[in-house]
PDB file of N, CA and C in Angstrom:
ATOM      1  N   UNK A   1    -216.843  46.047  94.273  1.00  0.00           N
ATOM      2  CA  UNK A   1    -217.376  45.739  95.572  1.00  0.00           C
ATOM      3  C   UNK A   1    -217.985  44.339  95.510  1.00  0.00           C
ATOM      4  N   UNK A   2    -217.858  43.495  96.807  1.00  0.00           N
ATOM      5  CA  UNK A   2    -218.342  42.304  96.775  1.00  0.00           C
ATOM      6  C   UNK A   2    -219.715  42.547  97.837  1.00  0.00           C
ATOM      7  N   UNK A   3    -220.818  41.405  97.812  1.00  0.00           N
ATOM      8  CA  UNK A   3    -221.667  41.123  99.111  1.00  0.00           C
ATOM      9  C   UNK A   3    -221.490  40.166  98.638  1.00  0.00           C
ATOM     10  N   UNK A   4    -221.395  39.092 100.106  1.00  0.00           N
ATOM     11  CA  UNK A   4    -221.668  37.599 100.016  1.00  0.00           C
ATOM     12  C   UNK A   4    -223.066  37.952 100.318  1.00  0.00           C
ATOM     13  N   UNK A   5    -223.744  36.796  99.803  1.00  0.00           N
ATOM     14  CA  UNK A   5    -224.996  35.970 100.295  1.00  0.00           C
ATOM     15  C   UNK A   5    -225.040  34.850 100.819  1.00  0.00           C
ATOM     16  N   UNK A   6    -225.615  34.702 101.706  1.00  0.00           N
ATOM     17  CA  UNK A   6    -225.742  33.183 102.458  1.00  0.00           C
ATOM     18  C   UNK A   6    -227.108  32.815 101.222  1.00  0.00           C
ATOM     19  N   UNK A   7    -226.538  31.843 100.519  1.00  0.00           N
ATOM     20  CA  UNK A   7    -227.339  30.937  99.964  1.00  0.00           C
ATOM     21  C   UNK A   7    -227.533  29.092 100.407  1.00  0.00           C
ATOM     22  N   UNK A   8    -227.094  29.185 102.124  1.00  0.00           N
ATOM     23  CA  UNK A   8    -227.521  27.874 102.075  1.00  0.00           C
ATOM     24  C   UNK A   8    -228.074  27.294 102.680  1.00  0.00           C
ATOM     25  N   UNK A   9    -229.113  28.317 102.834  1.00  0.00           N
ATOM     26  CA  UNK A   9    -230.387  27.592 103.374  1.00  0.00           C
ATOM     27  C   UNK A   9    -231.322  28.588 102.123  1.00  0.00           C
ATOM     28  N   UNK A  10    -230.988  29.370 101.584  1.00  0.00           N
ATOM     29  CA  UNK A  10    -231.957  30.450 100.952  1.00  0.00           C
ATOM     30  C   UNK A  10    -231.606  30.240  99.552  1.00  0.00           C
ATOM     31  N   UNK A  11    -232.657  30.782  99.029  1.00  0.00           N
ATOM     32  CA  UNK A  11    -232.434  31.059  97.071  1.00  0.00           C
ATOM     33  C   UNK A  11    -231.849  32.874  97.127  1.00  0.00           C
ATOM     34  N   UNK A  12    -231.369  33.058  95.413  1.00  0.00           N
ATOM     35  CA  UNK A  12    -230.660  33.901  95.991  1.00  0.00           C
ATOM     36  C   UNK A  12    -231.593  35.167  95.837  1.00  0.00           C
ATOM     37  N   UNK A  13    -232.872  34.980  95.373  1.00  0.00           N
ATOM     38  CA  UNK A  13    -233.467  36.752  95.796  1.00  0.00           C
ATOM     39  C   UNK A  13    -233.576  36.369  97.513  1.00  0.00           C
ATOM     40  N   UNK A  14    -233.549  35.663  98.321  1.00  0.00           N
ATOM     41  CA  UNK A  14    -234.299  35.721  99.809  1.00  0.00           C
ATOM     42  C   UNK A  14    -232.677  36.283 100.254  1.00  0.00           C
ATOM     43  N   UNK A  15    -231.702  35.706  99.999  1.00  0.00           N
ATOM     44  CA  UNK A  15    -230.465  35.687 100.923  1.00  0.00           C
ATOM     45  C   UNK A  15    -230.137  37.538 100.717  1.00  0.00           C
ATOM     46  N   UNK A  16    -230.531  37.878  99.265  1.00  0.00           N
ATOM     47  CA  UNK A  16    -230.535  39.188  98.976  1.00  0.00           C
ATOM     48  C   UNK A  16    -231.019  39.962 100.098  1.00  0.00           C
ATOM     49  N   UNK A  17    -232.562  39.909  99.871  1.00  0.00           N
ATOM     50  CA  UNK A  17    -233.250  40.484 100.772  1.00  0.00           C
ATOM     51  C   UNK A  17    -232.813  40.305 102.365  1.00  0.00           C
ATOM     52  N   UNK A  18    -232.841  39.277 102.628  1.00  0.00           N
ATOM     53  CA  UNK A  18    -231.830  39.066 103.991  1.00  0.00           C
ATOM     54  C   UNK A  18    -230.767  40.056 104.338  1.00  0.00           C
ATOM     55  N   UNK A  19    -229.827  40.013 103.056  1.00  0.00           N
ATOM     56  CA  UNK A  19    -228.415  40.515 103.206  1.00  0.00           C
ATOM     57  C   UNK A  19    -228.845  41.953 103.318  1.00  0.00           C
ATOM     58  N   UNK A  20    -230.013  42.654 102.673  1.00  0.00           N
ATOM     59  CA  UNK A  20    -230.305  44.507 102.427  1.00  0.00           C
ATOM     60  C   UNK A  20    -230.870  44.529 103.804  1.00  0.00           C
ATOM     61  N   UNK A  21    -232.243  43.796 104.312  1.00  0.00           N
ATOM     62  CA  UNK A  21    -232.401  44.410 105.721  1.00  0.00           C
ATOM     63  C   UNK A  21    -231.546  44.320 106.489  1.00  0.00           C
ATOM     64  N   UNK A  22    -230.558  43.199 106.719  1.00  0.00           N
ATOM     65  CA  UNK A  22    -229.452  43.322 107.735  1.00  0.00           C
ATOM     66  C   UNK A  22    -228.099  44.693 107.772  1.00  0.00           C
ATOM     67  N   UNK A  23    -228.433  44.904 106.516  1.00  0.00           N
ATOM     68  CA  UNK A  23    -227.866  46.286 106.134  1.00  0.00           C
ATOM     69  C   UNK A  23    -228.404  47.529 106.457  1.00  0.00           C
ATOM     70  N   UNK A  24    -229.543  47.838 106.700  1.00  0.00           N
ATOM     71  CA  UNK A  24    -230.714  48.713 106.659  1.00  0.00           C
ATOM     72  C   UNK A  24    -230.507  48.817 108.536  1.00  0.00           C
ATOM     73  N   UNK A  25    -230.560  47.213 109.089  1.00  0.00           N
ATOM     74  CA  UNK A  25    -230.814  47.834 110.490  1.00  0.00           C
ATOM     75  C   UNK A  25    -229.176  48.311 110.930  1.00  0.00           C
ATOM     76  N   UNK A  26    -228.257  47.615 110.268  1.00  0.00           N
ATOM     77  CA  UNK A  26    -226.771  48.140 111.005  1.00  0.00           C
ATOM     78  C   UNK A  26    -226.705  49.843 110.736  1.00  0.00           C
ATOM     79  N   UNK A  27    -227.229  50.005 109.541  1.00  0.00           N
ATOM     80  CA  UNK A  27    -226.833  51.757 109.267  1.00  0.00           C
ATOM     81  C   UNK A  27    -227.451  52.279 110.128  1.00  0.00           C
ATOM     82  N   UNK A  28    -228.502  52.308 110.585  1.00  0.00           N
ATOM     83  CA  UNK A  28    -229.475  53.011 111.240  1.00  0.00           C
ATOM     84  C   UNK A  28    -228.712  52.478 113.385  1.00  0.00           C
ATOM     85  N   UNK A  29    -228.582  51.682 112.886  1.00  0.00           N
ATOM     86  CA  UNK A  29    -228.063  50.784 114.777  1.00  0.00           C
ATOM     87  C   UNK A  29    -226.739  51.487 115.258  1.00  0.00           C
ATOM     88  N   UNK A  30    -225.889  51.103 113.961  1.00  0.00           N
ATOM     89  CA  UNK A  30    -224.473  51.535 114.730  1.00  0.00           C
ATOM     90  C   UNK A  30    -224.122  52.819 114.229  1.00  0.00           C
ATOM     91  N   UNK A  31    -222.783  53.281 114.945  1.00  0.00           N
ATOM     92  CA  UNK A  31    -222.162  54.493 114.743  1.00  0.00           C
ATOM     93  C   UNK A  31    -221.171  54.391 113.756  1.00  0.00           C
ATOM     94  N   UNK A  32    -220.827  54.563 112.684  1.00  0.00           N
ATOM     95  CA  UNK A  32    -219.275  54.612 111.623  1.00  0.00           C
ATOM     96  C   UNK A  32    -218.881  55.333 111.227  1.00  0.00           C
ATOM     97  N   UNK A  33    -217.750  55.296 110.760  1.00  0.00           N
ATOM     98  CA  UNK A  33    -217.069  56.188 110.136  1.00  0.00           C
ATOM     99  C   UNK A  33    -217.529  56.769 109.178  1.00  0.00           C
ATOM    100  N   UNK A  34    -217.005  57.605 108.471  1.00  0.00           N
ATOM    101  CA  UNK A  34    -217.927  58.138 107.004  1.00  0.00           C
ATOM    102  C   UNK A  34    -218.029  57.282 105.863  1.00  0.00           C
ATOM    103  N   UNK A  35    -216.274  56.605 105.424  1.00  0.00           N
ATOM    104  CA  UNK A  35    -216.168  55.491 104.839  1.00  0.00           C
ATOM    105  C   UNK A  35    -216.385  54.347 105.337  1.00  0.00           C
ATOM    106  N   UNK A  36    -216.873  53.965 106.273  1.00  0.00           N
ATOM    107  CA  UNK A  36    -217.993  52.743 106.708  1.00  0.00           C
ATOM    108  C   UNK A  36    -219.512  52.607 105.930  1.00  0.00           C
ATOM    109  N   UNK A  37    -219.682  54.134 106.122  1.00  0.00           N
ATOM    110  CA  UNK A  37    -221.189  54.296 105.754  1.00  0.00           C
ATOM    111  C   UNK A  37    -221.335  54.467 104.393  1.00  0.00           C
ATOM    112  N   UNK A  38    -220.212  55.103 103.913  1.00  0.00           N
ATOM    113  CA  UNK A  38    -220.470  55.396 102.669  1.00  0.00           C
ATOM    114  C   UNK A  38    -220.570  53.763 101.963  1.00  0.00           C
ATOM    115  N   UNK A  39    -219.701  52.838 102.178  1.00  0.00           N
ATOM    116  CA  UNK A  39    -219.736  51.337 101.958  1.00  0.00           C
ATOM    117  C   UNK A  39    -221.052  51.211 101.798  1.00  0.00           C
ATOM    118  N   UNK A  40    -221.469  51.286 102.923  1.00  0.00           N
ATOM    119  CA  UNK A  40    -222.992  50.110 103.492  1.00  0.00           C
ATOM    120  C   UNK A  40    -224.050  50.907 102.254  1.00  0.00           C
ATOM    121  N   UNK A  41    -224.125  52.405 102.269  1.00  0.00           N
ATOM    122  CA  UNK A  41    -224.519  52.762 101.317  1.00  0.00           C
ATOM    123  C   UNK A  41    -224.599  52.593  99.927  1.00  0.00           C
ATOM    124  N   UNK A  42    -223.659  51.591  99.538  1.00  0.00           N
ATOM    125  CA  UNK A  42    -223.527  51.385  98.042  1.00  0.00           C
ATOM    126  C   UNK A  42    -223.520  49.956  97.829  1.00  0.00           C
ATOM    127  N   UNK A  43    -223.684  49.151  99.097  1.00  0.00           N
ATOM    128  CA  UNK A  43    -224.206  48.279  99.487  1.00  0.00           C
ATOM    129  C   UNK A  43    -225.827  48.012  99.460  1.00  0.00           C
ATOM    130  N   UNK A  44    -226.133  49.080 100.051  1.00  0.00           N
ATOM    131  CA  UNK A  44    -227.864  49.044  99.675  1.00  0.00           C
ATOM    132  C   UNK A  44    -228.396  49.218  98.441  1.00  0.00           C
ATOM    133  N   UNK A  45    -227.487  50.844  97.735  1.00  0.00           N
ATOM    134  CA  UNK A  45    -228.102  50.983  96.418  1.00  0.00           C
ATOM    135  C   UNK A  45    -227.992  49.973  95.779  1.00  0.00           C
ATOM    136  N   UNK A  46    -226.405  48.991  95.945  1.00  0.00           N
ATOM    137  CA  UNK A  46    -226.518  47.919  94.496  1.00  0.00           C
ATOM    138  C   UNK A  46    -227.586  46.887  95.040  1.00  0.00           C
ATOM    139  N   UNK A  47    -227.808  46.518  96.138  1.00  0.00           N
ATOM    140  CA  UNK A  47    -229.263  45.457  96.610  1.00  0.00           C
ATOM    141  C   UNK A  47    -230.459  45.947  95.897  1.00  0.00           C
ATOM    142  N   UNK A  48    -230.721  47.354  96.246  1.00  0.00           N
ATOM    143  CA  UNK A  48    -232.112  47.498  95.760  1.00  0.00           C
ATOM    144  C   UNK A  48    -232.098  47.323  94.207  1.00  0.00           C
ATOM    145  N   UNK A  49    -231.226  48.064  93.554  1.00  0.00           N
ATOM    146  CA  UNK A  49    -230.727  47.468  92.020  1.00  0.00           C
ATOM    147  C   UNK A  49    -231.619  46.281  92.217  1.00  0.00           C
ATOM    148  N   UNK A  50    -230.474  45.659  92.253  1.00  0.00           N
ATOM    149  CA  UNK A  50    -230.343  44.294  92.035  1.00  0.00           C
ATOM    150  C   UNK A  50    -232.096  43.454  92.771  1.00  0.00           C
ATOM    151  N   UNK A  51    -232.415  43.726  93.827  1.00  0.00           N
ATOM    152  CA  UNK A  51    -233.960  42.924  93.796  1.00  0.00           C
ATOM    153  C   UNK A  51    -235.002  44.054  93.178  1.00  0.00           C
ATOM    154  N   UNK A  52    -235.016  44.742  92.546  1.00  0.00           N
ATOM    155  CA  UNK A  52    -235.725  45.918  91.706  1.00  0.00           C
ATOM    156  C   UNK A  52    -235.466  45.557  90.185  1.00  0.00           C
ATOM    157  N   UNK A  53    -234.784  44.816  90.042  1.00  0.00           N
ATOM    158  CA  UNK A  53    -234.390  44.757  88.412  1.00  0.00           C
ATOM    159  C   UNK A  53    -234.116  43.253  87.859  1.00  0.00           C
ATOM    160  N   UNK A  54    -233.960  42.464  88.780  1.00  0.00           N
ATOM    161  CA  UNK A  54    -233.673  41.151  88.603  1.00  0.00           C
ATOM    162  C   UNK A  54    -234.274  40.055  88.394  1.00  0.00           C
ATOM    163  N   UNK A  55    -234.645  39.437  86.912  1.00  0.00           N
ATOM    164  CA  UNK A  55    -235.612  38.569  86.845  1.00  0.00           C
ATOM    165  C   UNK A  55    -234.884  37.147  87.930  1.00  0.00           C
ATOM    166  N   UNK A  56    -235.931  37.308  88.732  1.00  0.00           N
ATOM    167  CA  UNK A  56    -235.900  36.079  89.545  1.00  0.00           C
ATOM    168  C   UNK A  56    -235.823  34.580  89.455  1.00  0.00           C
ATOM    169  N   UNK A  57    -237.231  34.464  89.309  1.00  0.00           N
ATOM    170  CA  UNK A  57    -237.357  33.428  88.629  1.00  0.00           C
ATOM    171  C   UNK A  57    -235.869  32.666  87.639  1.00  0.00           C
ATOM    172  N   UNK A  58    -236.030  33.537  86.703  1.00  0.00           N
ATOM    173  CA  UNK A  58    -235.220  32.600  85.219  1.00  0.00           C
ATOM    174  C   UNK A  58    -233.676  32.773  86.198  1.00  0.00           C
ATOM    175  N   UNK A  59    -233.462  33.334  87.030  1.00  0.00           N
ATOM    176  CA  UNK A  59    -231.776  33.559  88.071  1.00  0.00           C
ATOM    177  C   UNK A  59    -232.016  32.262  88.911  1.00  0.00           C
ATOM    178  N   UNK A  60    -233.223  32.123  89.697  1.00  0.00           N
ATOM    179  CA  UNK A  60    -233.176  30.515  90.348  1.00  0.00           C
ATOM    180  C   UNK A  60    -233.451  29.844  89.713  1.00  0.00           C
ATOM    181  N   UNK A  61    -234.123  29.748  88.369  1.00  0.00           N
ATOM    182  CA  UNK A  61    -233.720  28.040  87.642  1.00  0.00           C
ATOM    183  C   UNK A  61    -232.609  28.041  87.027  1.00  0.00           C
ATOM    184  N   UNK A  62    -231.630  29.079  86.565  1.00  0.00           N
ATOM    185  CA  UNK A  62    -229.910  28.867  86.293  1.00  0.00           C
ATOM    186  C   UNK A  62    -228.938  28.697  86.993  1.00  0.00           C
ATOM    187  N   UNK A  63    -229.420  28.690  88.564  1.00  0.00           N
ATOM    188  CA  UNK A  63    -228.567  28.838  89.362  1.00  0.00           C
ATOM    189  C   UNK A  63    -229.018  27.705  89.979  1.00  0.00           C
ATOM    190  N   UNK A  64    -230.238  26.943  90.244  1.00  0.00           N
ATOM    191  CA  UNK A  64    -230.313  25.130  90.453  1.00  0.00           C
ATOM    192  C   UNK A  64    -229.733  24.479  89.384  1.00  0.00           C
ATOM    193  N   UNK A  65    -229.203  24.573  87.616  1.00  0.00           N
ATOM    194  CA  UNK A  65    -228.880  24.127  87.426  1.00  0.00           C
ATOM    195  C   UNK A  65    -227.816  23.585  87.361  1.00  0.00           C
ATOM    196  N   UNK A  66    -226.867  25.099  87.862  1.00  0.00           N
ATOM    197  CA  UNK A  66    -225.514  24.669  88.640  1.00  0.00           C
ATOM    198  C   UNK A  66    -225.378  24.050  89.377  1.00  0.00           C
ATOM    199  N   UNK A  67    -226.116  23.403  89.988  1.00  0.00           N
ATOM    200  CA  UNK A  67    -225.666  22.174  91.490  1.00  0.00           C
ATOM    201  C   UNK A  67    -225.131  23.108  92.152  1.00  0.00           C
ATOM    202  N   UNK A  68    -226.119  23.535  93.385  1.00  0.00           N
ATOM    203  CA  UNK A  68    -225.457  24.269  93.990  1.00  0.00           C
ATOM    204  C   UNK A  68    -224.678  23.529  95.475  1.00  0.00           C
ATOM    205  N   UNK A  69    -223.173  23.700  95.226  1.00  0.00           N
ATOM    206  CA  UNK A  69    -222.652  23.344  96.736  1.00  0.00           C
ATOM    207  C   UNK A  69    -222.512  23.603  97.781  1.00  0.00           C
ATOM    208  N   UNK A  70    -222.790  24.250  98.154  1.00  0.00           N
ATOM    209  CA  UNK A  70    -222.843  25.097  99.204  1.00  0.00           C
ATOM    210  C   UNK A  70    -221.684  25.814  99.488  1.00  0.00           C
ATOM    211  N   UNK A  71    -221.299  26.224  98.418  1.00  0.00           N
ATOM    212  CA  UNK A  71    -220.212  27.094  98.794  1.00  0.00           C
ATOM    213  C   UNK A  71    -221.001  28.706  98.459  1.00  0.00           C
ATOM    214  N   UNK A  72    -220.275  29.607  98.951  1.00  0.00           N
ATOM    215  CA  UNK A  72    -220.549  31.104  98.709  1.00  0.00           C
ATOM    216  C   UNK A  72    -221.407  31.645  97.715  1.00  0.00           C
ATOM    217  N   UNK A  73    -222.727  32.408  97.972  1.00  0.00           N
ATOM    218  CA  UNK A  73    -222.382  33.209  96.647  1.00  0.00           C
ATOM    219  C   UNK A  73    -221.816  34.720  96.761  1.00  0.00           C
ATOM    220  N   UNK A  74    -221.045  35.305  95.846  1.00  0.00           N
ATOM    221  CA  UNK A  74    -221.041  36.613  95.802  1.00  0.00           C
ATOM    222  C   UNK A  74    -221.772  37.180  94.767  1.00  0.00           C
ATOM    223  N   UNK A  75    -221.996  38.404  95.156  1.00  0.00           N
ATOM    224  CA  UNK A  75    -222.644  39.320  94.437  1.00  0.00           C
ATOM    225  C   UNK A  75    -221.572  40.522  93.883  1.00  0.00           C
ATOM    226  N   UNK A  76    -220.997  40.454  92.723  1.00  0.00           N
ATOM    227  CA  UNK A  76    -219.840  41.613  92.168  1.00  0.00           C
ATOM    228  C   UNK A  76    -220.543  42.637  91.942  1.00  0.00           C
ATOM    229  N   UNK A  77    -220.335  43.506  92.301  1.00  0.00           N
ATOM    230  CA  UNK A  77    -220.935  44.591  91.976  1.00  0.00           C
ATOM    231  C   UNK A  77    -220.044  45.988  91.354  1.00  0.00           C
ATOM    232  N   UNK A  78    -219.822  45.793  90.126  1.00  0.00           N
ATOM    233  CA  UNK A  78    -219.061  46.741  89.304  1.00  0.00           C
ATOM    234  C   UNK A  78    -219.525  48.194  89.295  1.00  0.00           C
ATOM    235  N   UNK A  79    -218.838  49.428  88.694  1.00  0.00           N
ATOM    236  CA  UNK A  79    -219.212  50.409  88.599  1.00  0.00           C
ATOM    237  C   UNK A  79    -220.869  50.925  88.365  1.00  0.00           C
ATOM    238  N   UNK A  80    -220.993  49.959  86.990  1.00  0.00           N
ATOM    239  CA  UNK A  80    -222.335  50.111  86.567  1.00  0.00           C
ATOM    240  C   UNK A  80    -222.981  48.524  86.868  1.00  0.00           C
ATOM    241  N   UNK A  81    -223.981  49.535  87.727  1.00  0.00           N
ATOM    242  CA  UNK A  81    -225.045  48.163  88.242  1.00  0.00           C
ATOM    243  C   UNK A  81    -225.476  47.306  87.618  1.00  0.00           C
ATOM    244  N   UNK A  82    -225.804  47.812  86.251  1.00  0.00           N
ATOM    245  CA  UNK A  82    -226.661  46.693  85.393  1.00  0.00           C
ATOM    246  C   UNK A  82    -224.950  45.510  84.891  1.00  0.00           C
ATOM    247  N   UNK A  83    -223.814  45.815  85.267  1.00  0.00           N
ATOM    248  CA  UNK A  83    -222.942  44.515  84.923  1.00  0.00           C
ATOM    249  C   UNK A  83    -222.778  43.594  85.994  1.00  0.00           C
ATOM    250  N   UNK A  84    -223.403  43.461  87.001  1.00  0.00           N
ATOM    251  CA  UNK A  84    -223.014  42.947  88.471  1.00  0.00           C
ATOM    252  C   UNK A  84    -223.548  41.315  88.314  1.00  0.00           C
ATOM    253  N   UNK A  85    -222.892  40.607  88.483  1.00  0.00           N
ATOM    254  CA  UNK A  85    -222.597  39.601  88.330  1.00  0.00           C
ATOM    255  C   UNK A  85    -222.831  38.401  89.638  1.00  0.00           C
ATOM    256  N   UNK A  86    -222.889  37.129  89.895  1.00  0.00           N
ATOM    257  CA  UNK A  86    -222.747  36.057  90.955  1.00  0.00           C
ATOM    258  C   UNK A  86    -221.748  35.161  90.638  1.00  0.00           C
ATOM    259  N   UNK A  87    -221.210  35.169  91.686  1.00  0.00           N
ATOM    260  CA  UNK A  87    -219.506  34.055  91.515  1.00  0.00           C
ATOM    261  C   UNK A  87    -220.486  32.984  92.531  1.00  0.00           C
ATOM    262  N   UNK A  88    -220.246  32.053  92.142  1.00  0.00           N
ATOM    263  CA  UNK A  88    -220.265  30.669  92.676  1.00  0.00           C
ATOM    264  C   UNK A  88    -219.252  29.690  92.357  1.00  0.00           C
ATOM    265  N   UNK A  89    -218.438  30.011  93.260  1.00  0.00           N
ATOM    266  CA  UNK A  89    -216.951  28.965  93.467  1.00  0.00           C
ATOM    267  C   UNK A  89    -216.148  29.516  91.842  1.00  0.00           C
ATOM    268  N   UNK A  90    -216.090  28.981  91.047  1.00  0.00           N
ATOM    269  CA  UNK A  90    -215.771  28.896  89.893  1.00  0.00           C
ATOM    270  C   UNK A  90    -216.074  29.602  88.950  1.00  0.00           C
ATOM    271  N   UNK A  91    -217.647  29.736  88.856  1.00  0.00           N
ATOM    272  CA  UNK A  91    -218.757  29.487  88.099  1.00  0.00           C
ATOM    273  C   UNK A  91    -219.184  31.658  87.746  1.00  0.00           C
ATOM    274  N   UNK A  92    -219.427  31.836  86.984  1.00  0.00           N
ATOM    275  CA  UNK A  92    -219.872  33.230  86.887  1.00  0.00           C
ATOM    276  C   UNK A  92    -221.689  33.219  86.314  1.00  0.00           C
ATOM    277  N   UNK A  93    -222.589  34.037  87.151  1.00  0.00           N
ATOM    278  CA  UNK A  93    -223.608  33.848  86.811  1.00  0.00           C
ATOM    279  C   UNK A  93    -224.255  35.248  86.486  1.00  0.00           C
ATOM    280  N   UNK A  94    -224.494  35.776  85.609  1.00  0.00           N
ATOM    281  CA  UNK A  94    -225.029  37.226  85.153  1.00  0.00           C
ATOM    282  C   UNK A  94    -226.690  37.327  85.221  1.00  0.00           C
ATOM    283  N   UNK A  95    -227.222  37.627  85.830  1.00  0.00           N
ATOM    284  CA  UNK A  95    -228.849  38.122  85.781  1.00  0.00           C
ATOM    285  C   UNK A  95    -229.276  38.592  84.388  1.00  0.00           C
ATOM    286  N   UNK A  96    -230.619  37.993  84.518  1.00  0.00           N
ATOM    287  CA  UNK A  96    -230.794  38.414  83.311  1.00  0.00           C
ATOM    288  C   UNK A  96    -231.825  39.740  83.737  1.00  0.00           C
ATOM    289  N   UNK A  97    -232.252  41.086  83.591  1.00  0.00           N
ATOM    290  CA  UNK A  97    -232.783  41.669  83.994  1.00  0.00           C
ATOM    291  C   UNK A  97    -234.482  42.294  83.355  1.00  0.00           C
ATOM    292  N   UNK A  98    -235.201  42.572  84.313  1.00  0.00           N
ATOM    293  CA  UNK A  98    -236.835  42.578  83.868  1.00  0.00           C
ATOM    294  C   UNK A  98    -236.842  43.569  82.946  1.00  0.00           C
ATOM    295  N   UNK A  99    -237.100  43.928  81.649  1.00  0.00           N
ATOM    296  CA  UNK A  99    -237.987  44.655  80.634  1.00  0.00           C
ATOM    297  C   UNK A  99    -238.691  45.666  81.863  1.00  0.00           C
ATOM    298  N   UNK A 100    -238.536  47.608  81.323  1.00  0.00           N
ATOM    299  CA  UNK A 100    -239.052  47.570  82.018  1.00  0.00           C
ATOM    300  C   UNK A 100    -240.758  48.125  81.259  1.00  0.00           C
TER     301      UNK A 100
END
């Protein structure tokens, strides 16, 4: 599964957070299918993952050091959460995640 993030005006925990409430109000707003919802649903779980577990910080100073262009980011989100990954154009960026 992919989520883009708009990272270009945002860093990428904000575009995160952005991307989960805008998720949060569509489930609750609109009507879908089962496999619509079930999506958006695994959409949220890997968000909360992912801003619940994600050292921040040390993810935005590796990810300014990429020069960021303003192209896309995605968020891969593999079977198991803790491998989920950021594509930037080319570029593959892995979180490093908080001790807990």
């Amino acid at each position: 599964m992919k989520i883009i993030l708009d990272t270009s005006r945002h860093c990428i925990e904000t575009a995160s957070k952005k991307e989960y409430e805008g998720l949060i109000r569509q489930y609750f707003k609109d009507c879908r299918s089962e496999k619509e919802q079930g999506l958006m649903e695994q959409q949220i779980e890997a968000l909360t993952y992912f801003l619940q577990h994600a050292d921040f910080p040390g993810l935005r100073n590796r990810y300014q050091a990429l020069g960021h262009s303003g192209t896309p980011s995605i968020l891969v989100v593999p079977r198991n959460l803790k491998d989920m990954h950021i594509r930037l154009g080319q570029k593959t960026l892995s979180p490093a995640w908080k001790k807990p």
